[in-house]
C-alpha atoms as a PDB file:
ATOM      1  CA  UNK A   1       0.000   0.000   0.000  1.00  0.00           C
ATOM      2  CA  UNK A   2       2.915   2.466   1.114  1.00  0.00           C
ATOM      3  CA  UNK A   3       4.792   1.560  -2.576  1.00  0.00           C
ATOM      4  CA  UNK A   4       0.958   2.544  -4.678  1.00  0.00           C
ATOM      5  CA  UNK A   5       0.792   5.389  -2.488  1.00  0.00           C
ATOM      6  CA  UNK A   6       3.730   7.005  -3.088  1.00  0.00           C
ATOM      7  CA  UNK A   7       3.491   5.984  -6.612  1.00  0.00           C
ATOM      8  CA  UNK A   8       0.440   7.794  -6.774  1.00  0.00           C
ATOM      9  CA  UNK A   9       2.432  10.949  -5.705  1.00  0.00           C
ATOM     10  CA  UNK A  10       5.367  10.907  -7.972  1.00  0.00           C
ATOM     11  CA  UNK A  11       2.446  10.854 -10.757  1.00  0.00           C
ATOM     12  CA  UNK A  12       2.699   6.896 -11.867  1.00  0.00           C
ATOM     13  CA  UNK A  13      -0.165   5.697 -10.644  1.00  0.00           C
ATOM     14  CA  UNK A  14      -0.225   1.636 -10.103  1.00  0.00           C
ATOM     15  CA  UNK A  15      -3.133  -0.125 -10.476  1.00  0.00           C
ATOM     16  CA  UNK A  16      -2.536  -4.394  -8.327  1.00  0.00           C
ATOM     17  CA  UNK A  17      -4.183  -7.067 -11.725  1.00  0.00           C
ATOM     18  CA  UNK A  18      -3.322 -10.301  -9.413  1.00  0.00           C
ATOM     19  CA  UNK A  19      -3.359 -10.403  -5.914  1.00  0.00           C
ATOM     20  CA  UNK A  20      -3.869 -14.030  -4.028  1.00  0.00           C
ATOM     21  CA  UNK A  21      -5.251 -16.846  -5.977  1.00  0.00           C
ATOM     22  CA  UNK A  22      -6.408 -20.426  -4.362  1.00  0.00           C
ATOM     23  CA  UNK A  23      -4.627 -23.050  -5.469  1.00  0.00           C
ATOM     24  CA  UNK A  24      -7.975 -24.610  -7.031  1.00  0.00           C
ATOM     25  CA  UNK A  25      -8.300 -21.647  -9.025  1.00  0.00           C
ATOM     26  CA  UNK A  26      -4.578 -21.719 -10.176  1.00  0.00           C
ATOM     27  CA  UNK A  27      -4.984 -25.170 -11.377  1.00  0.00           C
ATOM     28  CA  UNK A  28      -7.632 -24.406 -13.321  1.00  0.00           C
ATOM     29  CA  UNK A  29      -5.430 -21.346 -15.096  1.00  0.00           C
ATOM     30  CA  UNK A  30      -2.726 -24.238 -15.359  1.00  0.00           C
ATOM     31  CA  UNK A  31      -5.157 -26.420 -17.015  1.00  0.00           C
ATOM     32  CA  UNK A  32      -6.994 -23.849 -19.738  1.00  0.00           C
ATOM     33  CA  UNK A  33      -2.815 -22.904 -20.286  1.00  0.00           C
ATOM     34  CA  UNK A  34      -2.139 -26.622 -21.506  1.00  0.00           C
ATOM     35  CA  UNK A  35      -5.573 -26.926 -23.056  1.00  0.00           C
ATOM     36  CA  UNK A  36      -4.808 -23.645 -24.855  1.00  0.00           C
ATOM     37  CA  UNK A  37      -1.133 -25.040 -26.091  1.00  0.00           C
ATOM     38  CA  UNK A  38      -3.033 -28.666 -26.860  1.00  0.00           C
ATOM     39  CA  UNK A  39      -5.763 -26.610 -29.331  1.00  0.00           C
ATOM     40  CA  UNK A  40      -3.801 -24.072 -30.768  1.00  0.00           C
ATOM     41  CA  UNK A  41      -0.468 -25.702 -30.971  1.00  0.00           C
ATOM     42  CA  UNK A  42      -1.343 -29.237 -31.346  1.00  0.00           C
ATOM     43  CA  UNK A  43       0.608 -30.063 -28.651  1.00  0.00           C
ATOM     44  CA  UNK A  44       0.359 -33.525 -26.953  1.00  0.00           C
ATOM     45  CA  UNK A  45      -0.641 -33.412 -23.473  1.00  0.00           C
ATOM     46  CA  UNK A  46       2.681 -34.157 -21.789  1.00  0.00           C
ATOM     47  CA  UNK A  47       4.253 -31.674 -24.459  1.00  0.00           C
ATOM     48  CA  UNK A  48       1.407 -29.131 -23.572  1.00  0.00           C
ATOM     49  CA  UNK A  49       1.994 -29.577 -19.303  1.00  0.00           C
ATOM     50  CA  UNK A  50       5.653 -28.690 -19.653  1.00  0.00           C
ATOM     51  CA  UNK A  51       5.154 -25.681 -22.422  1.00  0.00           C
ATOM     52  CA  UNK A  52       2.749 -24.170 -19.511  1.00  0.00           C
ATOM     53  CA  UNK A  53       4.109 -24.473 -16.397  1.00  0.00           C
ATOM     54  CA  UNK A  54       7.014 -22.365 -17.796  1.00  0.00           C
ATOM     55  CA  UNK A  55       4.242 -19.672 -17.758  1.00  0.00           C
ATOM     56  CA  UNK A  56       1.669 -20.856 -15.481  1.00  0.00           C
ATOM     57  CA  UNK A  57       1.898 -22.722 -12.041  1.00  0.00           C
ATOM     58  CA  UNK A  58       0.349 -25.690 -10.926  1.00  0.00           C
ATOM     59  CA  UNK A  59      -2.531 -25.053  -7.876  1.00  0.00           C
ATOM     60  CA  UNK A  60      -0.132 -25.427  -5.082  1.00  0.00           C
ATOM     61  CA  UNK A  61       3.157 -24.619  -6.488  1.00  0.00           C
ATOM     62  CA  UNK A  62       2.466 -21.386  -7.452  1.00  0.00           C
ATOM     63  CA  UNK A  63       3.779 -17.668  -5.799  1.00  0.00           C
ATOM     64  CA  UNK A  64       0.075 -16.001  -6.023  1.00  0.00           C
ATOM     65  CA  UNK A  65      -0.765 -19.134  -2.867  1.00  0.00           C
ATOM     66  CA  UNK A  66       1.675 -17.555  -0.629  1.00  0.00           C
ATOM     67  CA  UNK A  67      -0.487 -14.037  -0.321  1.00  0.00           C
ATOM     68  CA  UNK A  68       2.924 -12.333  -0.743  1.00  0.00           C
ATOM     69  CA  UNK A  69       3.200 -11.718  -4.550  1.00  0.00           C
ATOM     70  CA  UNK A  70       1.239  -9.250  -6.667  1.00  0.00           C
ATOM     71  CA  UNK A  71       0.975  -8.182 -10.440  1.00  0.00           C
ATOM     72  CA  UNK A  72       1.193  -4.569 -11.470  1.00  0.00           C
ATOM     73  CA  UNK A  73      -0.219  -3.031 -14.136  1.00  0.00           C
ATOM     74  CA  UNK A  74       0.208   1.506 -15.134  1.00  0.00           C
ATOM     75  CA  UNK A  75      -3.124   2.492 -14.261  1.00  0.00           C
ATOM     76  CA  UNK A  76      -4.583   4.305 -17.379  1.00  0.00           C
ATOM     77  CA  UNK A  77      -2.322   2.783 -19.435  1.00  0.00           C
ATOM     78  CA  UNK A  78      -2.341   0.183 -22.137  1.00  0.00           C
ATOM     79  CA  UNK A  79       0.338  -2.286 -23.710  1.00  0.00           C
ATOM     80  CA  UNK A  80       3.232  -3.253 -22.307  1.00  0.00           C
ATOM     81  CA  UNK A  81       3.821  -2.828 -18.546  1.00  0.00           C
ATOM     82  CA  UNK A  82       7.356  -2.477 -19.387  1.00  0.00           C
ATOM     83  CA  UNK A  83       7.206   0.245 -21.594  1.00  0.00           C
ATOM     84  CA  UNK A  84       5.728   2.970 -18.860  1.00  0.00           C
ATOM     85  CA  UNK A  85       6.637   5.313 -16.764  1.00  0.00           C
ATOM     86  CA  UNK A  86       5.156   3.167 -13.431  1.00  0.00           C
ATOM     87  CA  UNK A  87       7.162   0.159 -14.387  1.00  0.00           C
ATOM     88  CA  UNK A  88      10.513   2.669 -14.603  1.00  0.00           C
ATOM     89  CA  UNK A  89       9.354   4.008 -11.410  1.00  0.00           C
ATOM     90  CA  UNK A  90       8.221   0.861  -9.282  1.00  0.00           C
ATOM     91  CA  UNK A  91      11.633  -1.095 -10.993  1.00  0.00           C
ATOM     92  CA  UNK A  92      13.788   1.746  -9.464  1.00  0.00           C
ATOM     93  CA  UNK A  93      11.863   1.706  -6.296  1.00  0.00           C
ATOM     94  CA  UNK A  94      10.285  -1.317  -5.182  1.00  0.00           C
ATOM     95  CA  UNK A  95      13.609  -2.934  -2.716  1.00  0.00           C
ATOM     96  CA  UNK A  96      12.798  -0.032  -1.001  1.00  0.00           C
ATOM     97  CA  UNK A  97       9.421  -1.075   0.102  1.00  0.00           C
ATOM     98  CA  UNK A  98      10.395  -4.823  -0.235  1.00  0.00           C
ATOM     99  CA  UNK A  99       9.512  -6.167  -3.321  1.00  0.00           C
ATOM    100  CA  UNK A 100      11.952  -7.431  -5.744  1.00  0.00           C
ATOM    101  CA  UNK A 101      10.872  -8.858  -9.401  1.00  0.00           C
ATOM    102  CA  UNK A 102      10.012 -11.838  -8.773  1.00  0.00           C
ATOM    103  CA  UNK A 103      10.459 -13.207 -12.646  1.00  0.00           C
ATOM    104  CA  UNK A 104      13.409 -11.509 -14.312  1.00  0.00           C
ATOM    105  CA  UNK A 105      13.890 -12.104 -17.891  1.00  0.00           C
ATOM    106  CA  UNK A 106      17.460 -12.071 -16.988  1.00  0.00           C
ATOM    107  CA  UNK A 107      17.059 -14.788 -14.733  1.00  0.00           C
ATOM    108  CA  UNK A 108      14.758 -17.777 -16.752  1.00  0.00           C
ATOM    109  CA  UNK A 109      17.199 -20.500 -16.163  1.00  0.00           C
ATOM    110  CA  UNK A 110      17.557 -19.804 -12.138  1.00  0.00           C
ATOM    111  CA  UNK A 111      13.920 -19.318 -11.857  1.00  0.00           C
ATOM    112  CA  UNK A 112      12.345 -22.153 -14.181  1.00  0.00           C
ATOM    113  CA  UNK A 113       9.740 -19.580 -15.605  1.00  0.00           C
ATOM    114  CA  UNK A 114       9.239 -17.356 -17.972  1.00  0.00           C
ATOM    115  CA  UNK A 115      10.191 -13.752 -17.408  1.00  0.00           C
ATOM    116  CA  UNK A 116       7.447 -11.381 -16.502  1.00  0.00           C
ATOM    117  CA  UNK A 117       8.660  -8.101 -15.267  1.00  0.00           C
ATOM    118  CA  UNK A 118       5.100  -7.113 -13.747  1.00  0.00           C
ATOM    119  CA  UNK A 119       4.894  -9.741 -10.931  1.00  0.00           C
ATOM    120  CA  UNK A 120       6.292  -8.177  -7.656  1.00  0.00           C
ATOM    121  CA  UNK A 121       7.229 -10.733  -4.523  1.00  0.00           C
ATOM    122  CA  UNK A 122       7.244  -8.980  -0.812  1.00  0.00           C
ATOM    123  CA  UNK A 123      10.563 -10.329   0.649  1.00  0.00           C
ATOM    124  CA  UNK A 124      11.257  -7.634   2.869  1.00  0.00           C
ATOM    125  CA  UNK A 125      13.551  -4.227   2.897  1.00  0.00           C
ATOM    126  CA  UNK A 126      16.810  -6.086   3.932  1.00  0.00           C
ATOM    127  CA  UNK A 127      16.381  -8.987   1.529  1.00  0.00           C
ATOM    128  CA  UNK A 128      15.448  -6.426  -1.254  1.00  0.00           C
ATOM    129  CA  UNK A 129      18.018  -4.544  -1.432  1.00  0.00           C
ATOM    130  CA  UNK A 130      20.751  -7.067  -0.865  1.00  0.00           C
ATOM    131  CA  UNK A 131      19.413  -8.985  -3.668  1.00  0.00           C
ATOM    132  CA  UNK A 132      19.635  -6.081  -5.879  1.00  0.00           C
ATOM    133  CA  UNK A 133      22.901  -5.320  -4.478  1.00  0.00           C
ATOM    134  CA  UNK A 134      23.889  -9.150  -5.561  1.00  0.00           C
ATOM    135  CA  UNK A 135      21.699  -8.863  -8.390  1.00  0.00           C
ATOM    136  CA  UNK A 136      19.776 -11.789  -7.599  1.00  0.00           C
ATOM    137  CA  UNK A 137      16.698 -13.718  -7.835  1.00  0.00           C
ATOM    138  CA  UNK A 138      15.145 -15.280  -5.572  1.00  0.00           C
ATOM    139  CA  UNK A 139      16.035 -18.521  -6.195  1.00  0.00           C
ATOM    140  CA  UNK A 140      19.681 -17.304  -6.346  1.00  0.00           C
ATOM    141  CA  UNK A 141      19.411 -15.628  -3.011  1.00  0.00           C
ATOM    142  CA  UNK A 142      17.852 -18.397  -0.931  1.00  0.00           C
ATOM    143  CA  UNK A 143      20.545 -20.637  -2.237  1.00  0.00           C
ATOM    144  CA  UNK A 144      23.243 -18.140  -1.282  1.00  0.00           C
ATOM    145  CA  UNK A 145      21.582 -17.704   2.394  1.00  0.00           C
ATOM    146  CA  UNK A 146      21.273 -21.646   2.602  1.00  0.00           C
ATOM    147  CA  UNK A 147      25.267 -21.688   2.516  1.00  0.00           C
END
C-alpha cells in the first residue's frame, strides 16, 4: 500500500491485476494454459503440461498461494507494462518497500519460468536490497543464504 501510495504521488499511478489466488483456481489457469497449447499448438498433453508451467503454475506450487506476490499493471495505461513510466518508477523503487521482481527475464534459467517483469514478490527491505545489491533472484538468493 505504502509503494501505490507514493506511486500515486510521484504521478505513476499503479493499479494491483493479481493479488492471491487459491490453489484450485490456479490449477484451473494451469489447465486452460495446456488446453490452450493442446488446441492451438497441437501439442500432446505431456508436451502441452511442460510448455505451460514455464508460464503458469500448478494449484499449489504457485507464488500467487503464498499471499505475498502481486501483479502490477500503469493504471490508465495500455500495452506493455514495461514500456511505462510506473514500471521505470516501481523497478527503481520497489527494494525499497520490499519487493523485488520476482520473474526476471534475466534470470529464466535460475527461476524455471518465464520472465514477466510485472509480478512483484514482498521479501522484505533487507532482503530487497541485498538482492539487488547481488543482483539476484530469488532462487539465487535463498541458495546463497542456505550456505
Amino acid at each position: 500500500k505504502a509503494m501505490m501510495e507514493a506511486a500515486q504521488k510521484q504521478g505513476v499511478p499503479l493499479k494491483i491485476t493479481q493479488g492471491y489466488v487459491s490453489a484450485e483456481e490456479q490449477d484451473k489457469l494451469f489447465q486452460a494454459e495446456v488446453e490452450r497449447l493442446m488446441e492451438e499448438n497441437h501439442y500432446s498433453q505431456v508436451m502441452a503440461e511442460q510448455t505451460a508451467v514455464q508460464t503458469v503454475s500448478r494449484g499449489g506450487e504457485d507464488e500467487s498461494q503464498t499471499g505475498m506476490s502481486v501483479r502490477l499493471a500503469a493504471e490508465g495505461e495500455e500495452g506493455s507494462f514495461e514500456d511505462t513510466a510506473q514500471y521505470r518508477w516501481v523497478s527503481r523503487h520497489c527494494v525499497e518497500y520490499g519487493f523485488v521482481i520476482r520473474y526476471p527475464a534475466d534470470k529464466e534459467s535460475a527461476t524455471g519460468h518465464s520472465g514477466d517483469n510485472s509480478y512483484f514478490r514482498y521479501v522484505g527491505t533487507q532482503a530487497a536490497m541485498r538482492m539487488r545489491q547481488l543482483q539476484m533472484c530469488l532462487e539465487e538468493y535463498a541458495e546463497y543464504v542456505d550456505r
